[in-house]
PDB file of N, CA and C in Angstrom:
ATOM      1  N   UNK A   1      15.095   4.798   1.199  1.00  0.00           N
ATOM      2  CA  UNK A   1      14.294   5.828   0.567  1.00  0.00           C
ATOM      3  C   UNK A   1      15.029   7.148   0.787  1.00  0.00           C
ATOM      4  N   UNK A   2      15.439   7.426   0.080  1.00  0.00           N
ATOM      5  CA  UNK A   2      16.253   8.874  -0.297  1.00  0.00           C
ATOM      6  C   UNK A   2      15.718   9.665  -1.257  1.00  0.00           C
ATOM      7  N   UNK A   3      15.137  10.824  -1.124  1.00  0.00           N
ATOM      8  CA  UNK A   3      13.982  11.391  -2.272  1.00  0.00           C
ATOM      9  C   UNK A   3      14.075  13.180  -2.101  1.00  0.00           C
ATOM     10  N   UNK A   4      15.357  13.345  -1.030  1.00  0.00           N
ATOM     11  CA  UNK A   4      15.538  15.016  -0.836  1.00  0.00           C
ATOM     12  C   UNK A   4      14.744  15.392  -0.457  1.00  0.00           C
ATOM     13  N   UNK A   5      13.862  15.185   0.781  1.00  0.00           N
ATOM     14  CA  UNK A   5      12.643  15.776   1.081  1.00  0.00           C
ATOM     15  C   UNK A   5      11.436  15.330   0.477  1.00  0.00           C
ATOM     16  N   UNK A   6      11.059  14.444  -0.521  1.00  0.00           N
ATOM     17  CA  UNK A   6       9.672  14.094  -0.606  1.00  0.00           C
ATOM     18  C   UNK A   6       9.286  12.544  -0.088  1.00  0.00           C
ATOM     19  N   UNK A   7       9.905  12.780   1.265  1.00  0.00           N
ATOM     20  CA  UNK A   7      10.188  10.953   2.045  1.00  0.00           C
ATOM     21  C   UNK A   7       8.527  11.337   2.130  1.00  0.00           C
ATOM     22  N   UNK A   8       7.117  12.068   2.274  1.00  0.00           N
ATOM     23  CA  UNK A   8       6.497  12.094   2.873  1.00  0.00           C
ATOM     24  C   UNK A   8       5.533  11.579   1.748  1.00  0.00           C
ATOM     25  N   UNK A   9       5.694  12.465   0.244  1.00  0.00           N
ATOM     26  CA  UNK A   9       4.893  11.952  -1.401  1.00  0.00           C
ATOM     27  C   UNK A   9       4.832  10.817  -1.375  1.00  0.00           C
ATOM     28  N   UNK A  10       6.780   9.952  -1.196  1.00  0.00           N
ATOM     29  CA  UNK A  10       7.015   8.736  -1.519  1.00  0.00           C
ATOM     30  C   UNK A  10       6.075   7.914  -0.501  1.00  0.00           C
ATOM     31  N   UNK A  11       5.972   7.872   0.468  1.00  0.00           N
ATOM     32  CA  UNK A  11       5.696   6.871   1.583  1.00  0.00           C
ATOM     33  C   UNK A  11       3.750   7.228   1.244  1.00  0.00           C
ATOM     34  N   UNK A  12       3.021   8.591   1.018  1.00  0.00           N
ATOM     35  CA  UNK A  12       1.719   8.536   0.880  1.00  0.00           C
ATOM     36  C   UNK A  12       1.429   7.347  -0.428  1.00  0.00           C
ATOM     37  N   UNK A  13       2.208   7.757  -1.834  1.00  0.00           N
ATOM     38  CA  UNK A  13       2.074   6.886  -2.793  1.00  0.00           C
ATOM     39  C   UNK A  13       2.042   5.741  -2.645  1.00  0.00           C
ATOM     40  N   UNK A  14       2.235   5.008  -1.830  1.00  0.00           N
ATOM     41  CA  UNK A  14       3.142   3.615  -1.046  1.00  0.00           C
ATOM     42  C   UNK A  14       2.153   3.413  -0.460  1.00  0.00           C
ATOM     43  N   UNK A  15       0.695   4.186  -0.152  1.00  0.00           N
ATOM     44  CA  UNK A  15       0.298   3.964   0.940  1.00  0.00           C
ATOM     45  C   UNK A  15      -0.569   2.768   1.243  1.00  0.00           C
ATOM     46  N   UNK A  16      -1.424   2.117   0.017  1.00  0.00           N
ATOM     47  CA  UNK A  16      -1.898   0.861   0.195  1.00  0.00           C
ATOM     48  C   UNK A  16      -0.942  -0.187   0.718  1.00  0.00           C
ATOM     49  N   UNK A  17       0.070  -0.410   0.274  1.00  0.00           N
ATOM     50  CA  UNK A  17       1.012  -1.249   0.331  1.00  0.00           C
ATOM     51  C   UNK A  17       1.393  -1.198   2.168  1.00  0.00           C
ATOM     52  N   UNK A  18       1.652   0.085   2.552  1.00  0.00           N
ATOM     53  CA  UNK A  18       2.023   0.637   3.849  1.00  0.00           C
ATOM     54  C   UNK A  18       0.876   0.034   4.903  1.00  0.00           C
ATOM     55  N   UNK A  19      -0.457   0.221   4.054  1.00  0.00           N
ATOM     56  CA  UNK A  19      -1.848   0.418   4.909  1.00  0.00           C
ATOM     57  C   UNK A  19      -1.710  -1.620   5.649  1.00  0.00           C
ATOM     58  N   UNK A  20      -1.452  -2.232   4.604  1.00  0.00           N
ATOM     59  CA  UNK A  20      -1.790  -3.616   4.367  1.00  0.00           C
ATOM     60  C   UNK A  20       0.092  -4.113   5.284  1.00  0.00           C
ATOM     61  N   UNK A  21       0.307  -3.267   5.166  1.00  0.00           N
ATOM     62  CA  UNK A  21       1.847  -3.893   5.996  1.00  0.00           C
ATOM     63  C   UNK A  21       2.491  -4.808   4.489  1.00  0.00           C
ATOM     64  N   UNK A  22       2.419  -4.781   3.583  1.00  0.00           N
ATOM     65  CA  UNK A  22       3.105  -5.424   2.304  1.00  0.00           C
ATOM     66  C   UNK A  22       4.675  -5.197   2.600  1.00  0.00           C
ATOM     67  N   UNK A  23       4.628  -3.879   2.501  1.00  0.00           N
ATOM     68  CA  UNK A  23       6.321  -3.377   3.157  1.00  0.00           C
ATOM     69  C   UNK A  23       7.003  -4.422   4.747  1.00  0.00           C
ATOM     70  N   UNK A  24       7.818  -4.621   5.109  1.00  0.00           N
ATOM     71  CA  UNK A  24       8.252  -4.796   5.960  1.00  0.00           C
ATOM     72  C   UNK A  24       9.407  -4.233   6.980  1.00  0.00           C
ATOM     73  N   UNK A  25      10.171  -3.216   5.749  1.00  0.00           N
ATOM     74  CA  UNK A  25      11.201  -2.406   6.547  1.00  0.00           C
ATOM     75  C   UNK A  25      11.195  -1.429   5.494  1.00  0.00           C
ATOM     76  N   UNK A  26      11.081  -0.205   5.993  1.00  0.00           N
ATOM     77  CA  UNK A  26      11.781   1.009   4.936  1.00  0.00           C
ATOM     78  C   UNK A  26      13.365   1.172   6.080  1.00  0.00           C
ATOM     79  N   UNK A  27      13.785   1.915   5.125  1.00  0.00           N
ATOM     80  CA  UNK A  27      15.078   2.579   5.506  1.00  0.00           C
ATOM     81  C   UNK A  27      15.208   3.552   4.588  1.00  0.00           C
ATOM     82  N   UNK A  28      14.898   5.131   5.654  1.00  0.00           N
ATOM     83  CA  UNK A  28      14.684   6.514   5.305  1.00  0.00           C
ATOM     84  C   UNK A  28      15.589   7.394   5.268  1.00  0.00           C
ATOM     85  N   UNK A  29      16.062   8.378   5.234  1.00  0.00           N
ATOM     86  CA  UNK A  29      16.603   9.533   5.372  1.00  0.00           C
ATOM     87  C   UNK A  29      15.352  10.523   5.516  1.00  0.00           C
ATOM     88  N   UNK A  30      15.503  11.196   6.965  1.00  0.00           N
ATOM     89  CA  UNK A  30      14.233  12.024   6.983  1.00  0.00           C
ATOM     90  C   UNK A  30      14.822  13.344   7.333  1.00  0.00           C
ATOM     91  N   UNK A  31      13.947  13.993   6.744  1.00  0.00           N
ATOM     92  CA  UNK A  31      14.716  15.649   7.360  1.00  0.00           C
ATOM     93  C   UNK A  31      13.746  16.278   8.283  1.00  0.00           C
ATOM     94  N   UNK A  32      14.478  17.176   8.776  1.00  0.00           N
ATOM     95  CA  UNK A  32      13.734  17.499  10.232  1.00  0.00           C
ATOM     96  C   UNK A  32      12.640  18.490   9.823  1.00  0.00           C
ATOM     97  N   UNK A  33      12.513  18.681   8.886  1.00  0.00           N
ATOM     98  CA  UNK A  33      11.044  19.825   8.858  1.00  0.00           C
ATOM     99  C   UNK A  33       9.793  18.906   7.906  1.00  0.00           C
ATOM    100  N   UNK A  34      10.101  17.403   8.173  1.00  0.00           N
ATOM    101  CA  UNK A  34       8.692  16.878   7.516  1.00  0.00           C
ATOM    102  C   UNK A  34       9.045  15.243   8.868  1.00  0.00           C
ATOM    103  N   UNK A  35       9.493  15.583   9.561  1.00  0.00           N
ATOM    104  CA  UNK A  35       9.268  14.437  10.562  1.00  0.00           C
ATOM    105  C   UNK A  35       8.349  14.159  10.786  1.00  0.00           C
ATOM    106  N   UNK A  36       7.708  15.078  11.822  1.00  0.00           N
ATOM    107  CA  UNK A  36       6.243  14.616  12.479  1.00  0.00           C
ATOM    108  C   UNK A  36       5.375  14.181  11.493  1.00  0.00           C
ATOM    109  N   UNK A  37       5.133  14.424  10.565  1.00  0.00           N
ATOM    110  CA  UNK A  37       4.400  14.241   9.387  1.00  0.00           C
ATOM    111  C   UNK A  37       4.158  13.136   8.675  1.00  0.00           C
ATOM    112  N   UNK A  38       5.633  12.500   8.317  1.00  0.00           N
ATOM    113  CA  UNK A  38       6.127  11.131   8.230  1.00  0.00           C
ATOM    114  C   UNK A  38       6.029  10.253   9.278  1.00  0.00           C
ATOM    115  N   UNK A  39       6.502  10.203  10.633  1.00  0.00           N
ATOM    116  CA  UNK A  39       6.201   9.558  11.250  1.00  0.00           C
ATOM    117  C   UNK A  39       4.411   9.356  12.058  1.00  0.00           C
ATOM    118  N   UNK A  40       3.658  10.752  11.237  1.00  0.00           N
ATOM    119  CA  UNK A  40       2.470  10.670  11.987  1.00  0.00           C
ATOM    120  C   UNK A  40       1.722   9.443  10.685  1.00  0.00           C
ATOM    121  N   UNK A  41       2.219   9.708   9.715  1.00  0.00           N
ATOM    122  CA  UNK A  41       1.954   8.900   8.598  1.00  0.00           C
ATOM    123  C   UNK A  41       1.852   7.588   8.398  1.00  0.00           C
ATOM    124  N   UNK A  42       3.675   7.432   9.093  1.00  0.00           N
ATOM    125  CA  UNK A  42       3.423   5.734   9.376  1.00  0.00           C
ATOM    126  C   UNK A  42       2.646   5.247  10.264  1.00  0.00           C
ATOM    127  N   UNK A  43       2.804   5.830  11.926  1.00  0.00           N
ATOM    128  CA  UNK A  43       1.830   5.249  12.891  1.00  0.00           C
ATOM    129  C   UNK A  43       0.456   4.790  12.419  1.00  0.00           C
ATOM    130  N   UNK A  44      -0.014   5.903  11.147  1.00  0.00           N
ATOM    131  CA  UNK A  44      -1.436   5.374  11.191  1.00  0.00           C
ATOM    132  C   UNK A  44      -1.545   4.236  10.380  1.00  0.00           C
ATOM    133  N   UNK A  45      -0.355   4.040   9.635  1.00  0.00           N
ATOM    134  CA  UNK A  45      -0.170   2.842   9.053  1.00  0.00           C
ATOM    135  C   UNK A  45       0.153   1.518   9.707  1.00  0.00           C
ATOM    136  N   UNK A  46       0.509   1.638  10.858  1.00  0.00           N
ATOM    137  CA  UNK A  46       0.840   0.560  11.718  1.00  0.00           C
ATOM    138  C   UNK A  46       2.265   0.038  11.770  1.00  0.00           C
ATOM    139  N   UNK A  47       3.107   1.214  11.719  1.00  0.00           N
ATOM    140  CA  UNK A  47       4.611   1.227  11.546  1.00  0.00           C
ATOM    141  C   UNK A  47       5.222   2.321  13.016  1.00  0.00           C
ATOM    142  N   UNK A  48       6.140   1.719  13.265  1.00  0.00           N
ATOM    143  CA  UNK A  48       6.726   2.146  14.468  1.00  0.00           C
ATOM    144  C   UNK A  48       8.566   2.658  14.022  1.00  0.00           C
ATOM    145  N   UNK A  49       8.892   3.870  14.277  1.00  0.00           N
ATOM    146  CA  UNK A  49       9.950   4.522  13.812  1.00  0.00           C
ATOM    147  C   UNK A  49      11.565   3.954  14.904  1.00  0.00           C
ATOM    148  N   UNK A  50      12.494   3.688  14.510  1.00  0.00           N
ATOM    149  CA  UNK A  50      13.468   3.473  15.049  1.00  0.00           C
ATOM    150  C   UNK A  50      14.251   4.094  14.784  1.00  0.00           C
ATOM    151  N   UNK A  51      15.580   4.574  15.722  1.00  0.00           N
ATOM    152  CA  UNK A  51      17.093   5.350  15.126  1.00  0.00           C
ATOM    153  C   UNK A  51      18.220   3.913  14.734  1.00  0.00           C
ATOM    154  N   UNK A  52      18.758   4.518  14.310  1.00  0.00           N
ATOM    155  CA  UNK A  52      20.042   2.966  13.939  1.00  0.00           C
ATOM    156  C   UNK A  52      21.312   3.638  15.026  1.00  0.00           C
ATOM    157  N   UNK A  53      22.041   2.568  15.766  1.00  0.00           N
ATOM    158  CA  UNK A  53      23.061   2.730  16.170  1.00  0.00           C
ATOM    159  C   UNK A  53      23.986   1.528  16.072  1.00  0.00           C
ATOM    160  N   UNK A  54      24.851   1.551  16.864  1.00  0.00           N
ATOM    161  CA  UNK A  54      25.728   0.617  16.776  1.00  0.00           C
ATOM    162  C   UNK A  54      25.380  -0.618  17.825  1.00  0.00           C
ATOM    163  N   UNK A  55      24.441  -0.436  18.380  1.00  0.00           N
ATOM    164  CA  UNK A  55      23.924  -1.469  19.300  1.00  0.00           C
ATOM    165  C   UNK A  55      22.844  -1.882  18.547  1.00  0.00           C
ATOM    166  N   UNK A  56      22.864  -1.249  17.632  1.00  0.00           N
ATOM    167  CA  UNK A  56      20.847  -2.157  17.187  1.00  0.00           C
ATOM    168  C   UNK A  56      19.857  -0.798  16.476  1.00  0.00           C
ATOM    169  N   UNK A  57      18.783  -1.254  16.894  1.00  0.00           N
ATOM    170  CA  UNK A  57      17.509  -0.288  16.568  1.00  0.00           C
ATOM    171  C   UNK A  57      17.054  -0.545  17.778  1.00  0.00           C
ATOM    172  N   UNK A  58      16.767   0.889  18.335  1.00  0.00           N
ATOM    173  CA  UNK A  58      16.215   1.754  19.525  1.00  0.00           C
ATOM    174  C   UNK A  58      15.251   2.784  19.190  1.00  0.00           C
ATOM    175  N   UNK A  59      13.821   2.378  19.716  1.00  0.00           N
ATOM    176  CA  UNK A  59      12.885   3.019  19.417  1.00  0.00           C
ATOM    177  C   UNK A  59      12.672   4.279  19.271  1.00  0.00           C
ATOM    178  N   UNK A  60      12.309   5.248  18.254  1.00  0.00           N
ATOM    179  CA  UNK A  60      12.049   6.590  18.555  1.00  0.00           C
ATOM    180  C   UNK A  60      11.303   7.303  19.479  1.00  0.00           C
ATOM    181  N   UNK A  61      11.436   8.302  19.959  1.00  0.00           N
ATOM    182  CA  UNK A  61      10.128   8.637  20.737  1.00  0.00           C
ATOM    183  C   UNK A  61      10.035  10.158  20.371  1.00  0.00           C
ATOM    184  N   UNK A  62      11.394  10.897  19.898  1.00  0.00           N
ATOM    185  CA  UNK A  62      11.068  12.371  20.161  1.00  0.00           C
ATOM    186  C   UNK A  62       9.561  12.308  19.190  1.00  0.00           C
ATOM    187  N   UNK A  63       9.412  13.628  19.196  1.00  0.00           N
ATOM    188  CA  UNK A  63       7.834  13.859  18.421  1.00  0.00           C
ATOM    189  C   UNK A  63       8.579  14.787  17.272  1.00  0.00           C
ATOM    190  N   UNK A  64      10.084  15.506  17.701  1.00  0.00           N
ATOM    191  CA  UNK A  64      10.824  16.441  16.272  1.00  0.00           C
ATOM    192  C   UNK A  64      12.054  15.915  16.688  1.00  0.00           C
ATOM    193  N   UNK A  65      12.760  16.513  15.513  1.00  0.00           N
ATOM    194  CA  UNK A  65      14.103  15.968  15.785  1.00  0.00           C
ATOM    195  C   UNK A  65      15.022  17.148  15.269  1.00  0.00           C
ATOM    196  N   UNK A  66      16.061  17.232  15.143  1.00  0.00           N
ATOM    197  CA  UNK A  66      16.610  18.674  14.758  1.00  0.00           C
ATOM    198  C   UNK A  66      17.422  18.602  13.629  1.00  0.00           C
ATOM    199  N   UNK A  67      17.942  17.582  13.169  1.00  0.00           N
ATOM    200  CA  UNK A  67      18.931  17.595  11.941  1.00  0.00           C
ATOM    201  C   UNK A  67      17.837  16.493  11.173  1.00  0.00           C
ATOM    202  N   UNK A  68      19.183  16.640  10.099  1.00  0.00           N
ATOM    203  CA  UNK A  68      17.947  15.171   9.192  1.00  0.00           C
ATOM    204  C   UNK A  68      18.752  14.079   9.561  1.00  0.00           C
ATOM    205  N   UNK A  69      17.860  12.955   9.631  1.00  0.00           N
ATOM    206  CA  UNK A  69      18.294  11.469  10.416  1.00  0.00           C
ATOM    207  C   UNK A  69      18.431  10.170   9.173  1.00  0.00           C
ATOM    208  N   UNK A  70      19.418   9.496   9.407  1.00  0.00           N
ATOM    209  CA  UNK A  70      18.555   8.353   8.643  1.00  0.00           C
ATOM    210  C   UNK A  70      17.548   7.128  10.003  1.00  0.00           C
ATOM    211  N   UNK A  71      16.596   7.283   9.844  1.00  0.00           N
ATOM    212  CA  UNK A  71      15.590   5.725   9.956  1.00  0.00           C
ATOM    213  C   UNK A  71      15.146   4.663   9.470  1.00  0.00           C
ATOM    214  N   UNK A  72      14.245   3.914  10.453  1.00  0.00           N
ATOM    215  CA  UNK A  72      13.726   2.695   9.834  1.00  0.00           C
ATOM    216  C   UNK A  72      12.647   2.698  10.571  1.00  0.00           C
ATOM    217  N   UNK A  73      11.409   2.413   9.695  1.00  0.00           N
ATOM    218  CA  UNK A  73      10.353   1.734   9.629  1.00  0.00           C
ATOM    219  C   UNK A  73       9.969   0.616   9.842  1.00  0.00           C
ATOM    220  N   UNK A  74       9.221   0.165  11.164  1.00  0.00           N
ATOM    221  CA  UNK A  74       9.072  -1.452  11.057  1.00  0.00           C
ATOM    222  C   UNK A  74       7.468  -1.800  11.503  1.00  0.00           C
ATOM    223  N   UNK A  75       6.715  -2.526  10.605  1.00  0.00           N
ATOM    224  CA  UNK A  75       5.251  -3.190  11.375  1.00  0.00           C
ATOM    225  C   UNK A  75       5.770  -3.262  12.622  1.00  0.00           C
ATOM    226  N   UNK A  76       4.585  -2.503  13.573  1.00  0.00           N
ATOM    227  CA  UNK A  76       4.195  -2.986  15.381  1.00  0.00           C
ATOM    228  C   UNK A  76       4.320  -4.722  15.449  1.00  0.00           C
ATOM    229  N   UNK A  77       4.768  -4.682  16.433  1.00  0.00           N
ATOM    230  CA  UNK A  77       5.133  -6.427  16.878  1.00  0.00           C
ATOM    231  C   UNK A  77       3.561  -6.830  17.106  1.00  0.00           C
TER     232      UNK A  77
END
């Protein structure tokens, strides 16, 4: 999901689909002045935010972040 800043429109529009867990992985580009927002978005959806590295996916935790990131979205285990 690449949308220049409307990762937050795209993912509300989405949101039945999100609500019901239909989705199973997004993979975002998020920018740092609609983070919390997005990620407060998914939680209530029942989605848990990860960073990508070269070891894997490692859970997010900041609450902001300072540049724009790419992520992933995954249903709570």
């Amino acid at each position: 999901l690449d949308v220049e800043g409307a990762e937050y429109d795209a993912l509300v529009g989405a949101g039945d689909y999100l609500a019901s867990q239909r989705i199973k992985h997004i993979f975002f580009e998020c920018h740092h002045t609609n983070y919390s927002r997005n990620k407060s978005f998914l939680e209530t959806c029942g989605y848990q935010l990860y960073d990508i590295s070269q070891k894997g996916l490692k859970l997010k935790v900041d609450s902001e972040i300072s540049e724009t990131q790419d992520l992933v979205a995954l249903p709570y285990k």
